[in-house]
N, C-alpha and C. Protein backbone atom coordinates (compact mmCIF):
# COMPACT_ATOMS: atom_id res chain seq x y z
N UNK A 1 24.07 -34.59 -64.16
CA UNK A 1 23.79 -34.31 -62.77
C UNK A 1 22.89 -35.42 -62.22
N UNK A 2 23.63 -35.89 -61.02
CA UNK A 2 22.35 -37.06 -60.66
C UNK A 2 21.14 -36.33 -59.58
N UNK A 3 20.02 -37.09 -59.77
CA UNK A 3 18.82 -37.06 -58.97
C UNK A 3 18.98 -36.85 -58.00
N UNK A 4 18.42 -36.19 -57.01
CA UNK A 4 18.52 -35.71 -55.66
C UNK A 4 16.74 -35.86 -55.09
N UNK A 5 16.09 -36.15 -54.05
CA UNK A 5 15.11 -36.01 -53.58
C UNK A 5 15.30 -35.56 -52.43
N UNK A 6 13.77 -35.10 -51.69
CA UNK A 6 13.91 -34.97 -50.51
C UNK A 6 12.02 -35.29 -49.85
N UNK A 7 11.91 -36.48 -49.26
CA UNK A 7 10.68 -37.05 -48.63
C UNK A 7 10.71 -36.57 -46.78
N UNK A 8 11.31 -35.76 -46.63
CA UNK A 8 11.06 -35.36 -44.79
C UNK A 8 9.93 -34.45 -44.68
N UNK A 9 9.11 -33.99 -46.20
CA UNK A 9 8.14 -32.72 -45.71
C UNK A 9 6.97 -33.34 -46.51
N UNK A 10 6.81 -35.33 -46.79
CA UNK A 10 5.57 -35.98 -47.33
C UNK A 10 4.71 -36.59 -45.94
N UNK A 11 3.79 -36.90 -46.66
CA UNK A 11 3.11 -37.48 -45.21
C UNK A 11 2.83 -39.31 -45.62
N UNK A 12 3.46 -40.11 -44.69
CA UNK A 12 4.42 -39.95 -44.18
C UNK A 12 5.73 -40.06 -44.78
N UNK A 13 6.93 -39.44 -43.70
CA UNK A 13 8.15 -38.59 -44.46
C UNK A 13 9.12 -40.45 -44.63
N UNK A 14 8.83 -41.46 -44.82
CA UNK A 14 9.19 -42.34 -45.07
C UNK A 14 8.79 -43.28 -46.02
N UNK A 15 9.18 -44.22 -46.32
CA UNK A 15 8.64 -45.35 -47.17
C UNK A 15 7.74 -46.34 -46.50
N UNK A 16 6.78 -46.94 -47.21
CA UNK A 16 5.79 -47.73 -45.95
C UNK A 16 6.10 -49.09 -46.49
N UNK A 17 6.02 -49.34 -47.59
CA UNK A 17 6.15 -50.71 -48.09
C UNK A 17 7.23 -50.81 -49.61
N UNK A 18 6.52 -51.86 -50.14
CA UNK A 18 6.96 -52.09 -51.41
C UNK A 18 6.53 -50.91 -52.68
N UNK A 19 5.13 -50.96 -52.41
CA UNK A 19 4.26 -50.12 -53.05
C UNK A 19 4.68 -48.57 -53.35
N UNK A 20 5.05 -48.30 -52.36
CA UNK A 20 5.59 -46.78 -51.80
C UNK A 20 6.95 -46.57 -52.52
N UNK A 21 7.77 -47.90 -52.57
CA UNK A 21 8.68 -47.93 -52.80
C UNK A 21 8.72 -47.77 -54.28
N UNK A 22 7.88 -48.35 -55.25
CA UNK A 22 7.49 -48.16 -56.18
C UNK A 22 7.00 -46.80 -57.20
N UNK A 23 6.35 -46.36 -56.25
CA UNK A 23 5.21 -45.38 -56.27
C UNK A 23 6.56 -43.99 -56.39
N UNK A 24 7.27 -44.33 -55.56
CA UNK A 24 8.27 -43.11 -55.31
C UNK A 24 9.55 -43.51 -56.46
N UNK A 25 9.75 -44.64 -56.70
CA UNK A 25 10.89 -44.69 -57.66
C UNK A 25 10.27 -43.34 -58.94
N UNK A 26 9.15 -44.27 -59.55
CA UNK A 26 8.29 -43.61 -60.27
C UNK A 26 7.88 -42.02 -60.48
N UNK A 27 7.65 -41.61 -59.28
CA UNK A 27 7.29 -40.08 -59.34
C UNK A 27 8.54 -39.25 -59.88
N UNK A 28 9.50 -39.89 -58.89
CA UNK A 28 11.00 -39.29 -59.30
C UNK A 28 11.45 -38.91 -60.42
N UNK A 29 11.57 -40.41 -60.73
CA UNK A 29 11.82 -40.44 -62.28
C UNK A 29 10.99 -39.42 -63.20
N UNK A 30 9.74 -39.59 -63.00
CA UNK A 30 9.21 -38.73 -63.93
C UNK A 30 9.16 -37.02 -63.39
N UNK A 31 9.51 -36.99 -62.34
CA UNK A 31 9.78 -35.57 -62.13
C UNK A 31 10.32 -34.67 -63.12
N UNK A 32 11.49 -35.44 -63.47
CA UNK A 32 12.19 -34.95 -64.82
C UNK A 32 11.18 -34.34 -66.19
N UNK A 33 10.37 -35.41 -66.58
CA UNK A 33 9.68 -35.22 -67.48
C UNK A 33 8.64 -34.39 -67.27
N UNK A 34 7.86 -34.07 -66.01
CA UNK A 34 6.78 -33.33 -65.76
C UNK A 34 7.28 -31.99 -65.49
N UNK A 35 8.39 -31.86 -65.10
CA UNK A 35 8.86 -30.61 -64.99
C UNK A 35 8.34 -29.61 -63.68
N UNK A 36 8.41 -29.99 -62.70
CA UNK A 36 7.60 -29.69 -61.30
C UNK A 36 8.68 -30.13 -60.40
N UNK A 37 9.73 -29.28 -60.08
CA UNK A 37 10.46 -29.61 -58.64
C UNK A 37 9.74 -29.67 -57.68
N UNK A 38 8.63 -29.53 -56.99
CA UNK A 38 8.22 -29.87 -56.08
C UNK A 38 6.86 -30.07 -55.82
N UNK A 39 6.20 -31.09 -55.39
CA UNK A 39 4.76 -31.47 -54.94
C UNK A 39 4.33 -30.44 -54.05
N UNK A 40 3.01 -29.79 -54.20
CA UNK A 40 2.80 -28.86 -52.83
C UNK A 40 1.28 -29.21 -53.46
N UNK A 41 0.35 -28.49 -52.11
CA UNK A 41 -1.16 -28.70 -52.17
C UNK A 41 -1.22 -27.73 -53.29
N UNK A 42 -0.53 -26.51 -53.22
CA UNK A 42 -1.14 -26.02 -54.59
C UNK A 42 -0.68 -26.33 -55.94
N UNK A 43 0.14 -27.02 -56.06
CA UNK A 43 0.22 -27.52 -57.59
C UNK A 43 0.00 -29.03 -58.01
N UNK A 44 -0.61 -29.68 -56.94
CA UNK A 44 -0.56 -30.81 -56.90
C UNK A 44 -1.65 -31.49 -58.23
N UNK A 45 -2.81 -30.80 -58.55
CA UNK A 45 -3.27 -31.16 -59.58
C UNK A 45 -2.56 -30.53 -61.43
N UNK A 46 -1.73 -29.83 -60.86
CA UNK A 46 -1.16 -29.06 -62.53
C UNK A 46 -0.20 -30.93 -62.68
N UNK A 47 0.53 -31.68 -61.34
CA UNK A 47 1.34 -32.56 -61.55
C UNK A 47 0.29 -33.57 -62.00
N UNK A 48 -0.94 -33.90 -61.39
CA UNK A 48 -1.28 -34.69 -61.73
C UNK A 48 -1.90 -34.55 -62.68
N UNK A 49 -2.29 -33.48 -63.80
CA UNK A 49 -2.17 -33.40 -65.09
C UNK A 49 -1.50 -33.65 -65.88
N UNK A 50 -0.26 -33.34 -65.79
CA UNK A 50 0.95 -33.48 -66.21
C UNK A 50 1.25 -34.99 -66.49
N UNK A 51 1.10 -36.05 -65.04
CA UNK A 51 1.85 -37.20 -65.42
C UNK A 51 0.68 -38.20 -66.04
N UNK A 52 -1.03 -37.54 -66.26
CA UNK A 52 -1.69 -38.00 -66.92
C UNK A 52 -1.60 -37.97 -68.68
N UNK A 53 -0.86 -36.69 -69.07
CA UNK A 53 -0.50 -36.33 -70.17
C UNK A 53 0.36 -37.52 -70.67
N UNK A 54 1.41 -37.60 -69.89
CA UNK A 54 2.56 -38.45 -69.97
C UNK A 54 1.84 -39.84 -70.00
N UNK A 55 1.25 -40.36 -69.34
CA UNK A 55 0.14 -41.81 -69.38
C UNK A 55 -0.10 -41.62 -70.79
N UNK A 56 -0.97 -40.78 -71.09
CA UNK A 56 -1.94 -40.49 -72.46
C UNK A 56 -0.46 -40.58 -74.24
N UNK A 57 0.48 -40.24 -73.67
CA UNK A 57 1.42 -40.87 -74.88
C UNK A 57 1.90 -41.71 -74.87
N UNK A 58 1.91 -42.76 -73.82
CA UNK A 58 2.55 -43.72 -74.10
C UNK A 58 2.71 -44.94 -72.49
N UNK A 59 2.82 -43.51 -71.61
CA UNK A 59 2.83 -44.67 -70.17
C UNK A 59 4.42 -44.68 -69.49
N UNK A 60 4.65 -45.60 -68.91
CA UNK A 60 5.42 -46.14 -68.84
C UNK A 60 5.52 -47.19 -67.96
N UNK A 61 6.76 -48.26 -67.94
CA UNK A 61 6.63 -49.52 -67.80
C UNK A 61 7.75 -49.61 -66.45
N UNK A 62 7.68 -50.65 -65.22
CA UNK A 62 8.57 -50.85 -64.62
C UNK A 62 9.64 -51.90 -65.56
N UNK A 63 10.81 -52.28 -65.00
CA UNK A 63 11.49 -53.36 -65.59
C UNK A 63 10.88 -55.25 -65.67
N UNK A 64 9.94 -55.22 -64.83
CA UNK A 64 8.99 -56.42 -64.84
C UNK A 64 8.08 -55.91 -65.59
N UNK A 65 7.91 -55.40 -66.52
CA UNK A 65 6.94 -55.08 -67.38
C UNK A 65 5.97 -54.59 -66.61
N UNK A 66 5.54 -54.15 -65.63
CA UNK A 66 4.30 -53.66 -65.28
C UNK A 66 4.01 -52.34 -65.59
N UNK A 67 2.49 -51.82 -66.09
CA UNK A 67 2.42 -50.88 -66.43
C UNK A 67 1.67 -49.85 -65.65
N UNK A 68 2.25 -48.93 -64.76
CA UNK A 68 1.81 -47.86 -63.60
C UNK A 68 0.87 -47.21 -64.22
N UNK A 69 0.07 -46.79 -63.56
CA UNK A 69 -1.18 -45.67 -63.62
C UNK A 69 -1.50 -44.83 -62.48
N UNK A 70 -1.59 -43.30 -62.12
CA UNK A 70 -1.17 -43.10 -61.26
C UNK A 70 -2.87 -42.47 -60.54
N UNK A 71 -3.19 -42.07 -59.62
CA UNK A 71 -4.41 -41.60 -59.12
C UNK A 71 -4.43 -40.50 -58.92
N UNK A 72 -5.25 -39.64 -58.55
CA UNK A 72 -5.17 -38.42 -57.85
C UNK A 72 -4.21 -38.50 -56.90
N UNK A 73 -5.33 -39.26 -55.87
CA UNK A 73 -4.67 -39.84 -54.02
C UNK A 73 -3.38 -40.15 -54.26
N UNK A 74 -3.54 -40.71 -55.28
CA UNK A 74 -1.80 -41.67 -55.17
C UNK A 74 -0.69 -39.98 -55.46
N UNK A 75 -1.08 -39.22 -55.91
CA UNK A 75 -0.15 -38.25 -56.08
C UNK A 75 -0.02 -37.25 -55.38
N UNK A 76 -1.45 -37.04 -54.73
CA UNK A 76 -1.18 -36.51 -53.06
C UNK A 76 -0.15 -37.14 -52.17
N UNK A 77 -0.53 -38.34 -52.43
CA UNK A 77 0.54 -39.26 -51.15
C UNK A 77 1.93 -38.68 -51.55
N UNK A 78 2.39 -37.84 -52.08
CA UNK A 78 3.62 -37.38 -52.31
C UNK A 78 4.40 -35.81 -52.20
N UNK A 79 2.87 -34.99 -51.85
CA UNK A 79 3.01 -33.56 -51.50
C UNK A 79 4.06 -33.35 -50.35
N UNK A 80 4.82 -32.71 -51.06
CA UNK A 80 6.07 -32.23 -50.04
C UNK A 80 7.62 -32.93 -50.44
N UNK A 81 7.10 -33.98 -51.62
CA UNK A 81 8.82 -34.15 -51.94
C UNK A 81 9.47 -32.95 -53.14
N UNK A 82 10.32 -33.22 -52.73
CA UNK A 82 10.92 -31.80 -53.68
C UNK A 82 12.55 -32.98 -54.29
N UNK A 83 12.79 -32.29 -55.78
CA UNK A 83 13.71 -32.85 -56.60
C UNK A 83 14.25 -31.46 -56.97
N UNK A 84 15.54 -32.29 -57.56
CA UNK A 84 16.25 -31.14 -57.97
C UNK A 84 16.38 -30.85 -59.34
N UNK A 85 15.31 -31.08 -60.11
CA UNK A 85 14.67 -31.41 -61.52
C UNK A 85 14.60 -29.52 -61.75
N UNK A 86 15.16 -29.42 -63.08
CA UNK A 86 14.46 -28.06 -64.02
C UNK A 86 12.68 -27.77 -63.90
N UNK A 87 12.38 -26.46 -63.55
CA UNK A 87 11.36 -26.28 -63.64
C UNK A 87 11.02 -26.38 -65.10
N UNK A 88 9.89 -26.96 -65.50
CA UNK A 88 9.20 -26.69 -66.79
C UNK A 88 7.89 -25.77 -66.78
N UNK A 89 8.03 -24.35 -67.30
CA UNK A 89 6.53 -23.82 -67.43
C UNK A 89 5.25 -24.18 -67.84
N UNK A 90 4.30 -24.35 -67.65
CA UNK A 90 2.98 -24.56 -68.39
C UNK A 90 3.32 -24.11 -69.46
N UNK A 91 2.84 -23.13 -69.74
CA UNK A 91 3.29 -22.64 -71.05
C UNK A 91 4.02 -23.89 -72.70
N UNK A 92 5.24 -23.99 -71.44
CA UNK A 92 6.06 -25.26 -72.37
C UNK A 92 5.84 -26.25 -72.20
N UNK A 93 5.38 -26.51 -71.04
CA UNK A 93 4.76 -28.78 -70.73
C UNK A 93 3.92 -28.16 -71.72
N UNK A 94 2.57 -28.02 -71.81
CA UNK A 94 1.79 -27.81 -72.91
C UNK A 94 2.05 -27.56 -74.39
N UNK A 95 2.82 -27.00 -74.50
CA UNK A 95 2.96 -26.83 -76.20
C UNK A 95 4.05 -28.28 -76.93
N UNK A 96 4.84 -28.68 -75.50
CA UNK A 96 5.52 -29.77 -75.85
C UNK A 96 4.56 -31.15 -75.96
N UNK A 97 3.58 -31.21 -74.96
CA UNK A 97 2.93 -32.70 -74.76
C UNK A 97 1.31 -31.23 -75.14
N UNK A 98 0.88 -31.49 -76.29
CA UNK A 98 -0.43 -31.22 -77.05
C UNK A 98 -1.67 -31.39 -76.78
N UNK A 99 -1.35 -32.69 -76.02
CA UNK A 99 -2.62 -33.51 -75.66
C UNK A 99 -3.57 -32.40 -74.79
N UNK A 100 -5.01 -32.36 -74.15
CA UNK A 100 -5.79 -31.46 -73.44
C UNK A 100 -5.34 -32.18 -71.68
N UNK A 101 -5.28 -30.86 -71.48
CA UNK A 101 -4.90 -31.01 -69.71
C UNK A 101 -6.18 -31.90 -69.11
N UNK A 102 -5.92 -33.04 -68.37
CA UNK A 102 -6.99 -33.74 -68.15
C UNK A 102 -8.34 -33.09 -67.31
């Protein structure tokens, strides 16, 4: 099944630059792995636990080798996109990725 997003309910509901452009390839992608269809104010720190977990094993790399790190802010800047990614429970992100919730 391919990826689906939806950025009309982020602030703002567009891309601003390169960065953004980046920033959003990225989230996407790892949407999958964090297991969170959708950014909202209230789960916005369980995600940004989550893709700190994911940092903490290993990271990951763009195709120019650069290696992302993501912020709080920087993962606010994304409240309101929604994917069409499997929910993953706490419960199971946790028992799968071990590491302590940051």
């Amino acid at each position: 099944m391919a990826l689906h997003y939806d950025i009309r309910k982020c602030n703002p509901p567009t891309i601003q630059n390169d960065k953004d452009n980046c920033d959003h390839y990225v989230i996407c992608m790892l949407s999958m792995h964090y297991g969170i269809p959708e950014i909202t104010e209230k789960n916005v720190d369980e995600v940004f636990a989550r893709i700190q977990s994911l940092e903490a094993e290993g990271g990951y790399r763009l195709a120019d080798g650069e290696s992302i790190k993501f912020t709080l802010e920087e993962v606010r800047r994304w409240i309101g996109l929604k994917t069409n990614v499997v929910a993953i429970s706490n419960r199971s992100f946790w028992h799968t990725h071990k590491r302590a919730k940051a």
